[in-house]
C-alpha atoms as a PDB file:
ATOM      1  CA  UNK A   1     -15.483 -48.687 -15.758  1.00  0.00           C
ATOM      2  CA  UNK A   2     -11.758 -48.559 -15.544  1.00  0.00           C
ATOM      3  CA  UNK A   3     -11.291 -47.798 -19.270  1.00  0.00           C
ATOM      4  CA  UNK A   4     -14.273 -44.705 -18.427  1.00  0.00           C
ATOM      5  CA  UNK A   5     -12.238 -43.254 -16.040  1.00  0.00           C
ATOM      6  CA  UNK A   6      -8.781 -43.420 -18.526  1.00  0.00           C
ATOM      7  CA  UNK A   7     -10.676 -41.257 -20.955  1.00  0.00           C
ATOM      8  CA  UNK A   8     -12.160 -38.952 -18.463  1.00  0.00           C
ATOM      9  CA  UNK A   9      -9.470 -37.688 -16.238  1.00  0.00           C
ATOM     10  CA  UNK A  10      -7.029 -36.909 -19.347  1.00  0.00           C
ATOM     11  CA  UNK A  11      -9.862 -35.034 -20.419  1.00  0.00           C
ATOM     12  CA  UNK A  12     -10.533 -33.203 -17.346  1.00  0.00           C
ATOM     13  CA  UNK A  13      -6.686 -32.662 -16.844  1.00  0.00           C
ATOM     14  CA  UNK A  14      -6.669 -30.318 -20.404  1.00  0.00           C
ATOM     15  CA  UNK A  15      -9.653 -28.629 -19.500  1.00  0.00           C
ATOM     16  CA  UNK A  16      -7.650 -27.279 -16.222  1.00  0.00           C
ATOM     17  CA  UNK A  17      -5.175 -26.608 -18.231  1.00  0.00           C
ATOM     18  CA  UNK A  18      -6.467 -25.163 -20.698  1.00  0.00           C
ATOM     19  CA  UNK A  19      -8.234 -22.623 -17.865  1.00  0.00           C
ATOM     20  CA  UNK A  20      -4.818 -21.955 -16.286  1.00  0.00           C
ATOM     21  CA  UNK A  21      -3.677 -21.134 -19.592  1.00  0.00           C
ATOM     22  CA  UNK A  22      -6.634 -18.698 -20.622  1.00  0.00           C
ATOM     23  CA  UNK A  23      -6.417 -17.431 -16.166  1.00  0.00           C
ATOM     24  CA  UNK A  24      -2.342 -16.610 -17.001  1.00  0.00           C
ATOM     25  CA  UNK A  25      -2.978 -14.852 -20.772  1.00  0.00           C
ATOM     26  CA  UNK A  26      -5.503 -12.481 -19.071  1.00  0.00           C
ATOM     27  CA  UNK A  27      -2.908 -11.503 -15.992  1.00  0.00           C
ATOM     28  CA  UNK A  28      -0.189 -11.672 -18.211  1.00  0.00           C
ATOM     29  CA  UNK A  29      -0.792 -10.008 -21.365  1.00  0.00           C
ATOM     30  CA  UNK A  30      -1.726  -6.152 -19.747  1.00  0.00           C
ATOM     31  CA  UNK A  31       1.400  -6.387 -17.301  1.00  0.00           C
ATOM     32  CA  UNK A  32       3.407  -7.311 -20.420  1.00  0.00           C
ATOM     33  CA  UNK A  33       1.873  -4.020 -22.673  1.00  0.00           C
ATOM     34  CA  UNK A  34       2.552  -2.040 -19.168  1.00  0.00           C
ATOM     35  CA  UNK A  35       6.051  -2.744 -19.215  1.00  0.00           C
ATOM     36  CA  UNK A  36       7.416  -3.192 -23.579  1.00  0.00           C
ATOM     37  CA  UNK A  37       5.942   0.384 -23.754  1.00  0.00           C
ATOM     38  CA  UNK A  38       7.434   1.755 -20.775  1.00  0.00           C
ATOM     39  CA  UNK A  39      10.807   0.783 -22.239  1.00  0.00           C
ATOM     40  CA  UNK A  40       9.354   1.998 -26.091  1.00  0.00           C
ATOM     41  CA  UNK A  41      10.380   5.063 -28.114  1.00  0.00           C
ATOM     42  CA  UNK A  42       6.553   5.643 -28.882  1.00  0.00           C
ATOM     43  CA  UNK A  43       3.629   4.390 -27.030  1.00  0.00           C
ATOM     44  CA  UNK A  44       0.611   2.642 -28.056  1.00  0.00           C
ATOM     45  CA  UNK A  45      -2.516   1.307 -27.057  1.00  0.00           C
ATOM     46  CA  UNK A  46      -2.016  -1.881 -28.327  1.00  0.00           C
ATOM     47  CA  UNK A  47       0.885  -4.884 -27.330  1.00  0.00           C
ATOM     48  CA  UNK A  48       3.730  -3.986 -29.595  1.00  0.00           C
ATOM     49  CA  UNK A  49       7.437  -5.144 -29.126  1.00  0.00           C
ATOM     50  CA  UNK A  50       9.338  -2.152 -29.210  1.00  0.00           C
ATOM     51  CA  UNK A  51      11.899  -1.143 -31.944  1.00  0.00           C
ATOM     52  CA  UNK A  52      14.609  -0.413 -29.507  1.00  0.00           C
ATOM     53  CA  UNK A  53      14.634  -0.594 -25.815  1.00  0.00           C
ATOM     54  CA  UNK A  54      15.039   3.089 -23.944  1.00  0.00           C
ATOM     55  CA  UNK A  55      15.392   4.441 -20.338  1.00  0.00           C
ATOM     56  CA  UNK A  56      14.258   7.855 -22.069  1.00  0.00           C
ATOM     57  CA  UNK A  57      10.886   7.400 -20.494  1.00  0.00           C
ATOM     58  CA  UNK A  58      12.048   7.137 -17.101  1.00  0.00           C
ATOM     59  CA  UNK A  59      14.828  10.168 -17.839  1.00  0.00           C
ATOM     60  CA  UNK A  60      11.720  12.419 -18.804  1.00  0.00           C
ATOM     61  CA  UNK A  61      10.112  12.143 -15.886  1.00  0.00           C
ATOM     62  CA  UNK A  62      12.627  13.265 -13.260  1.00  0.00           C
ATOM     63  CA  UNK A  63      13.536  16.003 -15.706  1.00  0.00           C
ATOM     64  CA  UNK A  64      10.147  17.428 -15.274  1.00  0.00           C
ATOM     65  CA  UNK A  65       8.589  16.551 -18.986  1.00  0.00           C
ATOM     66  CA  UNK A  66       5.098  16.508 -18.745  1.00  0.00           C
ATOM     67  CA  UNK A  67       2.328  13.870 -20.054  1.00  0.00           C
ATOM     68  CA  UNK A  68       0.454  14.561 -23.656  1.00  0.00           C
ATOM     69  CA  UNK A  69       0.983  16.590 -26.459  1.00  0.00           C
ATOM     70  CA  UNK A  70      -0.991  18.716 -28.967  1.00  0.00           C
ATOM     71  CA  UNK A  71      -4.341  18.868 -27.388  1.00  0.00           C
ATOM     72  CA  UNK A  72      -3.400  16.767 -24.363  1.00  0.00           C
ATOM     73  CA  UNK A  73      -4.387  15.775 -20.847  1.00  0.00           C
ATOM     74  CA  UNK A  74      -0.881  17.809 -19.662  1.00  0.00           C
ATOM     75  CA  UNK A  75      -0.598  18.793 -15.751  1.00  0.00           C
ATOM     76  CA  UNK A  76       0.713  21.875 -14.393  1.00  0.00           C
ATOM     77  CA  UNK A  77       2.607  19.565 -12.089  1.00  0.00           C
ATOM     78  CA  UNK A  78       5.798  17.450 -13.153  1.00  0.00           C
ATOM     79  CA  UNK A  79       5.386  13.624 -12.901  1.00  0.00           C
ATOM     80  CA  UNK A  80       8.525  13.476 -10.707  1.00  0.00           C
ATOM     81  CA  UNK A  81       6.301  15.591  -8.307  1.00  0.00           C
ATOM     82  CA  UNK A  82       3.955  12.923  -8.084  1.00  0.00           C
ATOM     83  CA  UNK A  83       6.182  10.531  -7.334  1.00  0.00           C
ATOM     84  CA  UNK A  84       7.579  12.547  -4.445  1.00  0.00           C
ATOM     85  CA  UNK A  85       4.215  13.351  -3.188  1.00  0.00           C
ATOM     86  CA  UNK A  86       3.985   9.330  -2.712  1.00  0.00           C
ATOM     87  CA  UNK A  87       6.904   8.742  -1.248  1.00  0.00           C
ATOM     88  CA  UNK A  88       5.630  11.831   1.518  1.00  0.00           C
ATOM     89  CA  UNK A  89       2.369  10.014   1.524  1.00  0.00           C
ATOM     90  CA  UNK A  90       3.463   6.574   2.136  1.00  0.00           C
ATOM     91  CA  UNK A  91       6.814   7.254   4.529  1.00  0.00           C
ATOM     92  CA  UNK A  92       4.492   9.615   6.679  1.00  0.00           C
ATOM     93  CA  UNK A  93       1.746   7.057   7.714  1.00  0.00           C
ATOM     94  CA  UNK A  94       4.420   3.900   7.712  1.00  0.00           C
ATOM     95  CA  UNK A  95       6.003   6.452  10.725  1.00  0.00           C
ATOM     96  CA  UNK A  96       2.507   7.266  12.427  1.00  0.00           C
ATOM     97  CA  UNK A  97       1.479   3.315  12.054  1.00  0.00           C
ATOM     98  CA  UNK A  98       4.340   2.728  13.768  1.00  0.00           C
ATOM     99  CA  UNK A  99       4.238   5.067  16.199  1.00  0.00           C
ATOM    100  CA  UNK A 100       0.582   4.639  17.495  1.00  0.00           C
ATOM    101  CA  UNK A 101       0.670   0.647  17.039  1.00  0.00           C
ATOM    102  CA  UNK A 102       3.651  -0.055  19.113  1.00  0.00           C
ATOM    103  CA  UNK A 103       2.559   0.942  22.259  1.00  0.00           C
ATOM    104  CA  UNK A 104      -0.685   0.288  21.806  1.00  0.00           C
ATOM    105  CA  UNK A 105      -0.009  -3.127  21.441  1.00  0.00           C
ATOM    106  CA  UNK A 106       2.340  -3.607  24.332  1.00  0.00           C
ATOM    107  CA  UNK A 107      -0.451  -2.280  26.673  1.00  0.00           C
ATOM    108  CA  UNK A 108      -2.831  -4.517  25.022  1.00  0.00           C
ATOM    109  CA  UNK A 109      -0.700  -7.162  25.597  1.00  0.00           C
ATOM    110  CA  UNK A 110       0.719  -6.732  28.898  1.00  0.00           C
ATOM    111  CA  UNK A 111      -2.093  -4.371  30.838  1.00  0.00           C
ATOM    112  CA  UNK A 112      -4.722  -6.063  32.323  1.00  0.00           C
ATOM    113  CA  UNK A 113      -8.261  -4.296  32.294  1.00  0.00           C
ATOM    114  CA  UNK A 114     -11.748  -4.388  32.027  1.00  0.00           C
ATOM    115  CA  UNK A 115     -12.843  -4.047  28.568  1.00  0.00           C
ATOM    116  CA  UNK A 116      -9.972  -5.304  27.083  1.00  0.00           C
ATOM    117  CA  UNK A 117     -11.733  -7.737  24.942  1.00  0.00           C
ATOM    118  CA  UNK A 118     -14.527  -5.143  23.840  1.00  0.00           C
ATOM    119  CA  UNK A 119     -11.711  -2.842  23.135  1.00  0.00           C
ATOM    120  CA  UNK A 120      -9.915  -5.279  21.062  1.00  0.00           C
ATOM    121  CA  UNK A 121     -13.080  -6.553  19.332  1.00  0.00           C
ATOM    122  CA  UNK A 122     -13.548  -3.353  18.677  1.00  0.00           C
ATOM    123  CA  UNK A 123     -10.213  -2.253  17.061  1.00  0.00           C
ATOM    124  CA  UNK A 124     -10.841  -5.518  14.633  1.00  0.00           C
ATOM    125  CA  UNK A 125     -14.133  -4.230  13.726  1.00  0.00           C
ATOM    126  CA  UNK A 126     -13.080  -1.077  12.725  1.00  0.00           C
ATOM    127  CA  UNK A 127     -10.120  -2.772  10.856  1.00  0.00           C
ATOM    128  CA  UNK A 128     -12.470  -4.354   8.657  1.00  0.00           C
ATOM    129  CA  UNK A 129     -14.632  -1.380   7.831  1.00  0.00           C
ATOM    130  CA  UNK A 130     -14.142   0.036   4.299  1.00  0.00           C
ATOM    131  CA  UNK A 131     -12.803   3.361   4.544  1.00  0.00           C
ATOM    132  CA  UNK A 132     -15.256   5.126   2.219  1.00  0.00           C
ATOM    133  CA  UNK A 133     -17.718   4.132   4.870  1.00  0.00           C
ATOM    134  CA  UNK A 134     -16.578   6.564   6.897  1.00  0.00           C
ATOM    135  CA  UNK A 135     -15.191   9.089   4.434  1.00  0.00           C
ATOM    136  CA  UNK A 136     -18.302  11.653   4.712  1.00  0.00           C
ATOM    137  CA  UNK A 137     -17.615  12.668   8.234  1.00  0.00           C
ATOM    138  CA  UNK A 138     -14.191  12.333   8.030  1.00  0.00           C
ATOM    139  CA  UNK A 139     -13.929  14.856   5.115  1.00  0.00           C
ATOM    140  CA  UNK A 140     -16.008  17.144   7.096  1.00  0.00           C
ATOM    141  CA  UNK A 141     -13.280  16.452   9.920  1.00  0.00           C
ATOM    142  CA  UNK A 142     -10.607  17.316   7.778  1.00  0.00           C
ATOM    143  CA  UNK A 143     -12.591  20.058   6.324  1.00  0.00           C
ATOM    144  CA  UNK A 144     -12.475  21.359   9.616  1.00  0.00           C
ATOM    145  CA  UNK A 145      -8.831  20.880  10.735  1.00  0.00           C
ATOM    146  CA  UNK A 146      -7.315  21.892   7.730  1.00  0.00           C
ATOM    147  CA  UNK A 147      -6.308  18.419   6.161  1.00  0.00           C
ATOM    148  CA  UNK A 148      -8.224  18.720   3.079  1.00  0.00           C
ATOM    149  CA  UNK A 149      -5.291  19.367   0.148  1.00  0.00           C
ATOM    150  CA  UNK A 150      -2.377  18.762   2.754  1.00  0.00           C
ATOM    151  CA  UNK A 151      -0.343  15.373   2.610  1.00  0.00           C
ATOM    152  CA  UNK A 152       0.192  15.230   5.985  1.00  0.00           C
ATOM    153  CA  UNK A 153      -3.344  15.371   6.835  1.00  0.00           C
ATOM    154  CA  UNK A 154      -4.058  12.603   4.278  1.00  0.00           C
ATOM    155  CA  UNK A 155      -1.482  10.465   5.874  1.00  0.00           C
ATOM    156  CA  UNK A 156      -3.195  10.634   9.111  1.00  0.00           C
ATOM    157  CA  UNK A 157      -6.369   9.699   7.665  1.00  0.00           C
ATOM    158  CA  UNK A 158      -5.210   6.661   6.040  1.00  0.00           C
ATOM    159  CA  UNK A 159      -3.159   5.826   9.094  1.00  0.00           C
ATOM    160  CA  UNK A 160      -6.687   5.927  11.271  1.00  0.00           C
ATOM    161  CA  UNK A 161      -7.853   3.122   9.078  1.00  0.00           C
ATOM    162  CA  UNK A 162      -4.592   0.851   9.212  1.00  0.00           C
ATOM    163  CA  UNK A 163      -3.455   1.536  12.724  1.00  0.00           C
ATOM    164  CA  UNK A 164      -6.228  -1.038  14.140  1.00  0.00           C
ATOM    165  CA  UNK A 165      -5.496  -3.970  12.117  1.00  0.00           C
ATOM    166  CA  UNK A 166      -1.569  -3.671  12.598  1.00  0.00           C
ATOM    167  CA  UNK A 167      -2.269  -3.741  16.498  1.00  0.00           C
ATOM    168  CA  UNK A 168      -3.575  -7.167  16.411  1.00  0.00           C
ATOM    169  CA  UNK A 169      -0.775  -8.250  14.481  1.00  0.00           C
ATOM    170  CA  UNK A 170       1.999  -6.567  16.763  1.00  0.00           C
ATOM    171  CA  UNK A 171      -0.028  -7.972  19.369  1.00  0.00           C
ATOM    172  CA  UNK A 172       0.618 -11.058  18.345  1.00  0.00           C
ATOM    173  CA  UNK A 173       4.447 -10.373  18.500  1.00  0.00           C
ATOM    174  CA  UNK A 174       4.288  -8.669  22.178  1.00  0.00           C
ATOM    175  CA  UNK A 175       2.527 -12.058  23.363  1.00  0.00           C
ATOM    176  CA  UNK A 176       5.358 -14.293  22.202  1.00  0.00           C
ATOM    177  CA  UNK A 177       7.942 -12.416  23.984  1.00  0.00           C
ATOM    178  CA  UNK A 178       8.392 -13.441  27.946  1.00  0.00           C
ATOM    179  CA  UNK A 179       7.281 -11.225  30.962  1.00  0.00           C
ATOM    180  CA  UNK A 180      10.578 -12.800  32.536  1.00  0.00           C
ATOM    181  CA  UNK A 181      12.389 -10.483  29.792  1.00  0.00           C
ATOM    182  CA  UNK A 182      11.510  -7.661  30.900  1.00  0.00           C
ATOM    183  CA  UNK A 183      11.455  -8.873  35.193  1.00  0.00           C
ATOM    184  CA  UNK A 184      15.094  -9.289  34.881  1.00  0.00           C
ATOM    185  CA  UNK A 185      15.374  -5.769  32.868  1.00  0.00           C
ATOM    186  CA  UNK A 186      13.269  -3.751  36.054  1.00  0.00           C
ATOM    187  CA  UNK A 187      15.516  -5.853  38.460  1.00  0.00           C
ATOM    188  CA  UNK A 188      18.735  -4.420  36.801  1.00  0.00           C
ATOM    189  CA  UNK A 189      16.936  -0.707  37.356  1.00  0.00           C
ATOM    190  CA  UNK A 190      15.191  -0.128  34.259  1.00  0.00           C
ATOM    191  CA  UNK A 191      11.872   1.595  33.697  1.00  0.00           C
ATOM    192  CA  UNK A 192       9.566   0.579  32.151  1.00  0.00           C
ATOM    193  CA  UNK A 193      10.058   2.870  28.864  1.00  0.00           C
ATOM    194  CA  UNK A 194      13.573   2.039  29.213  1.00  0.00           C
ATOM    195  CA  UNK A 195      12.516  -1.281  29.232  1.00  0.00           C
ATOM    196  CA  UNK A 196      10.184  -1.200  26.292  1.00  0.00           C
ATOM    197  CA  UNK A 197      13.208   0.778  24.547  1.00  0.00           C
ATOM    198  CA  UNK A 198      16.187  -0.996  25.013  1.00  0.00           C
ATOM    199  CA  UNK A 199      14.459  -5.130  25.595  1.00  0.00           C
ATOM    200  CA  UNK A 200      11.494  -5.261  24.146  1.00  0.00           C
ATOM    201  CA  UNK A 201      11.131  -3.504  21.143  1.00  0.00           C
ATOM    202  CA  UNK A 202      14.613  -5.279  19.661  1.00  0.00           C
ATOM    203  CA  UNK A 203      13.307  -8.288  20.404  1.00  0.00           C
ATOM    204  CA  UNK A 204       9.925  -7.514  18.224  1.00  0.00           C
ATOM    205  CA  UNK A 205      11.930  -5.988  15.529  1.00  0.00           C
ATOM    206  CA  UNK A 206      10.319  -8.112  12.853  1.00  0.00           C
ATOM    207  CA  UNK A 207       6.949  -7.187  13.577  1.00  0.00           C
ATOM    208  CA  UNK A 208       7.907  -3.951  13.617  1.00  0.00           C
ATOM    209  CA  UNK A 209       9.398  -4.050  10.060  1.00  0.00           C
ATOM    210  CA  UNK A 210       6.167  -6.284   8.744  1.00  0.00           C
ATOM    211  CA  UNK A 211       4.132  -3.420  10.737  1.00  0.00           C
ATOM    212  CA  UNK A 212       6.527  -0.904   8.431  1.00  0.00           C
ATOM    213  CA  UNK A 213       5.894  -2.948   5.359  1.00  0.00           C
ATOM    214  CA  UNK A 214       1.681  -3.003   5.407  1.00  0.00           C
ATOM    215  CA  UNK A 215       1.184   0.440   6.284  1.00  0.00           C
ATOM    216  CA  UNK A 216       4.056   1.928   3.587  1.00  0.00           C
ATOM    217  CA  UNK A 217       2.024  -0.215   1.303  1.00  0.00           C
ATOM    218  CA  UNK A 218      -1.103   1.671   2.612  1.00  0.00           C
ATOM    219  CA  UNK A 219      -0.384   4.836   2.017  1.00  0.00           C
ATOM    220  CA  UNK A 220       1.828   3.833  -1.072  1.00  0.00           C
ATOM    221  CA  UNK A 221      -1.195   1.886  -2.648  1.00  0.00           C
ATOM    222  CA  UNK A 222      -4.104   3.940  -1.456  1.00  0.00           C
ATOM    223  CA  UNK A 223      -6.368   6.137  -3.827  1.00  0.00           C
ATOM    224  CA  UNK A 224     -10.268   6.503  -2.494  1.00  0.00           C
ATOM    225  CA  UNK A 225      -8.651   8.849   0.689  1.00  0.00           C
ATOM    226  CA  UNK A 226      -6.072  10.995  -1.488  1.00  0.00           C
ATOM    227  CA  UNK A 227      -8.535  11.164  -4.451  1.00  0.00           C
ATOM    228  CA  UNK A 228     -11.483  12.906  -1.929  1.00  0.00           C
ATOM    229  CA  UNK A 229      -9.099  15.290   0.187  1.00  0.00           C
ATOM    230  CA  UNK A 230      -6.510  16.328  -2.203  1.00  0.00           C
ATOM    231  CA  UNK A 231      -8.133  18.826  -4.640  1.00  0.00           C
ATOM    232  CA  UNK A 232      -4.587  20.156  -6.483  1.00  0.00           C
ATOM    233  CA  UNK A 233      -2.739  18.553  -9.209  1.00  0.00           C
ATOM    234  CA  UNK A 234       0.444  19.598  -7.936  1.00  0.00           C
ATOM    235  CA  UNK A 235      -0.189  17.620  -4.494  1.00  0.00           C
ATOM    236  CA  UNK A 236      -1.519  14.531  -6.418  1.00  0.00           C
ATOM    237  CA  UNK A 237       0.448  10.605  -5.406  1.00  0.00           C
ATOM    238  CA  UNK A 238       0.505   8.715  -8.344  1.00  0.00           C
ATOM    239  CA  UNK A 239      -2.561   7.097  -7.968  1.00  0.00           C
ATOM    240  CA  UNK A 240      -4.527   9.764  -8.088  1.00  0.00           C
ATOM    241  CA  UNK A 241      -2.597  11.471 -10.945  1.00  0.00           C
ATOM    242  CA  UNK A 242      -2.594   8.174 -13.031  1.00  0.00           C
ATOM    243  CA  UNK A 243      -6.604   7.951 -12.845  1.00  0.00           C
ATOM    244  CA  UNK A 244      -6.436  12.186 -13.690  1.00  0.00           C
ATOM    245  CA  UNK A 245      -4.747  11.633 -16.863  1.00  0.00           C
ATOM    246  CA  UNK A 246      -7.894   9.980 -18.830  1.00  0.00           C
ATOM    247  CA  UNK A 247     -10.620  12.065 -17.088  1.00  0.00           C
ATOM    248  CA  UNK A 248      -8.404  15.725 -17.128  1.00  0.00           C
ATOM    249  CA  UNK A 249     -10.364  17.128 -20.352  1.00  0.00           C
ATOM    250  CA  UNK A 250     -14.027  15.761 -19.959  1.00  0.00           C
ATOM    251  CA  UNK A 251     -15.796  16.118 -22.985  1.00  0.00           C
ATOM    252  CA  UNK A 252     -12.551  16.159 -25.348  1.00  0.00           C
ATOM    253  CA  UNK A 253     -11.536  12.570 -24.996  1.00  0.00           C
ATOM    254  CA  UNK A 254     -11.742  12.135 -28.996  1.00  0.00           C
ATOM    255  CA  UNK A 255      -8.655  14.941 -29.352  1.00  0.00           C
ATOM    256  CA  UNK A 256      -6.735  14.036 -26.403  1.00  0.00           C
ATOM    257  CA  UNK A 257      -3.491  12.312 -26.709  1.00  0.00           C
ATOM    258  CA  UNK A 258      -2.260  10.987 -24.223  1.00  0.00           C
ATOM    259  CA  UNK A 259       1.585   9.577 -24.332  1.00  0.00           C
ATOM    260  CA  UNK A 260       1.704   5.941 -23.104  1.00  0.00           C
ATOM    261  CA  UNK A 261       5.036   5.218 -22.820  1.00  0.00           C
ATOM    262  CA  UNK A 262       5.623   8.282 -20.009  1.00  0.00           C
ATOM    263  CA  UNK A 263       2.151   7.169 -18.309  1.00  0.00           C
ATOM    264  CA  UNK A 264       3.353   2.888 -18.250  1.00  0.00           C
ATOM    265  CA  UNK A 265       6.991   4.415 -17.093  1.00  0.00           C
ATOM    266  CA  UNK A 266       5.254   6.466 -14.035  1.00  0.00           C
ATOM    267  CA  UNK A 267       3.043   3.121 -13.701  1.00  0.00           C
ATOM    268  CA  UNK A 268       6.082   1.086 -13.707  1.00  0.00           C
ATOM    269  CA  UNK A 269       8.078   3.563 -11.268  1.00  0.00           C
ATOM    270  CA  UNK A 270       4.734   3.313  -9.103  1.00  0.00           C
ATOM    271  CA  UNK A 271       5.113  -0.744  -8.667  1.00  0.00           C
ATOM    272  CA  UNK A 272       9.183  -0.604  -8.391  1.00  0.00           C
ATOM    273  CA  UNK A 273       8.824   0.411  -4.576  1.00  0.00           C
ATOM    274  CA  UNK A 274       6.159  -1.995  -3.225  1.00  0.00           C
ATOM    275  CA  UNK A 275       8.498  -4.620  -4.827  1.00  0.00           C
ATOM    276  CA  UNK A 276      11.644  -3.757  -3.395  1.00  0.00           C
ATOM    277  CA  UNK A 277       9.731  -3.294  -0.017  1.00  0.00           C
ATOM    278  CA  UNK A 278       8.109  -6.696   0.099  1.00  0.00           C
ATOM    279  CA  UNK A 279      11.599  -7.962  -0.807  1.00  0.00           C
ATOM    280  CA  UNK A 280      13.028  -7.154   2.117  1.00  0.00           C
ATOM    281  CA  UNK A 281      10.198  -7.718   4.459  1.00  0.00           C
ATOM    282  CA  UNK A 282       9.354 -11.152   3.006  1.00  0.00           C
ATOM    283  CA  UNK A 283      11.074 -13.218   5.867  1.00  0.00           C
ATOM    284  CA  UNK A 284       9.155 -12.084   8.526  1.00  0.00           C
ATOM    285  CA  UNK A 285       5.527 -12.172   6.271  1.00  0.00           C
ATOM    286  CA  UNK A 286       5.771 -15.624   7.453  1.00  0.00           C
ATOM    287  CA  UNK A 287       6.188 -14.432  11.220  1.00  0.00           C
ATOM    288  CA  UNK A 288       2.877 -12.706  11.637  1.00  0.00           C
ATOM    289  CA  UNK A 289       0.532 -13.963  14.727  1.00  0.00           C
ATOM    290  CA  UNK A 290      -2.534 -12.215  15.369  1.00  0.00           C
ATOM    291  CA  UNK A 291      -3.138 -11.061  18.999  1.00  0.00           C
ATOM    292  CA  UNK A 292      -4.839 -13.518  21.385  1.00  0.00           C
ATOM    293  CA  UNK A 293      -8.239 -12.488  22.594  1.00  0.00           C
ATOM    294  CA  UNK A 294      -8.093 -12.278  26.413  1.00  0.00           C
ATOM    295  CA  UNK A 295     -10.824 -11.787  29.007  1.00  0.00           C
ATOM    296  CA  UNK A 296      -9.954 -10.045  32.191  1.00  0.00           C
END
């Protein structure tokens, strides 16, 4: 039995490695293309090393050079646009987020009511619904108020769908701080906004900057919103222009060329910020506590 067991679990051991190995090639070898042919003279649609290593790429696209050539998928719209568009996209609902999800959380936390717990159960639900669930009467919403083609309008839609879920997790920040905090602050003649301003809010600061962090990566990341409401090239984020690229021409995919080193250098460019962000942010990852249910 004992000598069974010797051959088995060597054997067992290369299998799993042999799966890691085949699970890490598959990651590995597409983010690897992505970035040798952002940094490459020409692109291709195959994993070459490059001949010589340029920032060319990267130049082109804040100098306004376009994507494709000959009979190509180009844009009337610069690719630095896109990346500005983003940034719009992205900054605007990491402010609104913020915004609607502080205080909303500090009443949640420190109001007492009836319905709190069916309010809060119901801010997690609608957390967890996918937002092209409710994309049909929200575009006829938007439709209405103007939002369809605007970024500003976009940005509110995609902050409806992350303000719930970063409530609960502020929540969870606003019940770890004590009420005696802010007692000693209305004793000394603060209000309560001045209160909320000047005591509590500091003291929350990292779940305000992990609150920052998910929803910049919302509207950063997001496609399925911008892709339905924004109709115009020239008000594309780069998701929405990166997916445009292949499907500009349809029917005329055989003569399109399309240049891959400018599209992996936008590509690249679109990853740089989400990295930088959770850089900073990574500390207080760790910190986040979701709100406690409470019945009143």
């Amino acid at each position: 039995m004992n000598l069974l067991k010797k051959i088995e679990e060597p054997s067992l051991q290369i299998i799993g490695y042999v799966v890691l190995a085949f699970l890490f090639m598959y990651i590995l070898t597409p983010l690897s293309w992505l970035f040798l042919t952002a940094f490459s003279e020409r692109g291709s649609p195959y994993l070459e090393i490059p001949e010589r290593i340029t920032l060319d790429n990267f130049i082109a696209i804040f100098l306004g050079k376009r994507v494709g050539h000959g009979i190509s998928v180009a844009h009337p719209s610069s690719l630095y646009r896109w990346v500005i568009n983003s940034l719009i996209l992205a900054s605007t609902t990491m402010i609104l987020v913020v915004l609607l999800a502080a205080p909303a959380s500090y009443a949640l936390s420190r109001l007492r009511f009836r319905g709190k717990s069916v309010l809060m159960t119901a801010l997690l639900l609608m957390g967890f619904m996918p937002m092209t669930a409710k994309m049909l009467p929200l575009f006829k919403l938007c439709k209405e108020i103007g939002f369809i083609n605007n970024l500003i309008g976009t940005a509110v839609v995609i902050a409806s769908g992350t303000t719930p879920m970063q409530v609960w997790i502020l929540k969870g920040f606003f019940d770890h701080i004590p009420r005696d905090l802010e007692e000693q602050a209305w004793i000394c003649g603060c209000s309560r906004l001045e209160t909320l301003l000047r005591v509590i809010l500091p003291s929350v600061g990292p779940g305000l900057m992990v609150t920052a962090f998910m929803s910049f990566l919302s509207g950063w990341g997001s496609f399925t919103v911008p892709l339905i409401l924004i109709r115009s090239e020239d008000v594309y984020p780069i998701s929405v222009g990166l997916a445009s690229i292949f499907t500009h021409v349809t029917g005329m995919e055989k003569t399109v060329a399309v240049e891959f080193e400018l599209v992996c250098a936008l590509s690249v460019i679109y990853v740089i910020p989400a990295i930088i962000v959770y850089y900073i942010f990574r500390k207080h990852l760790m910190e986040i506590k979701l709100g406690r249910m409470e019945v009143r």
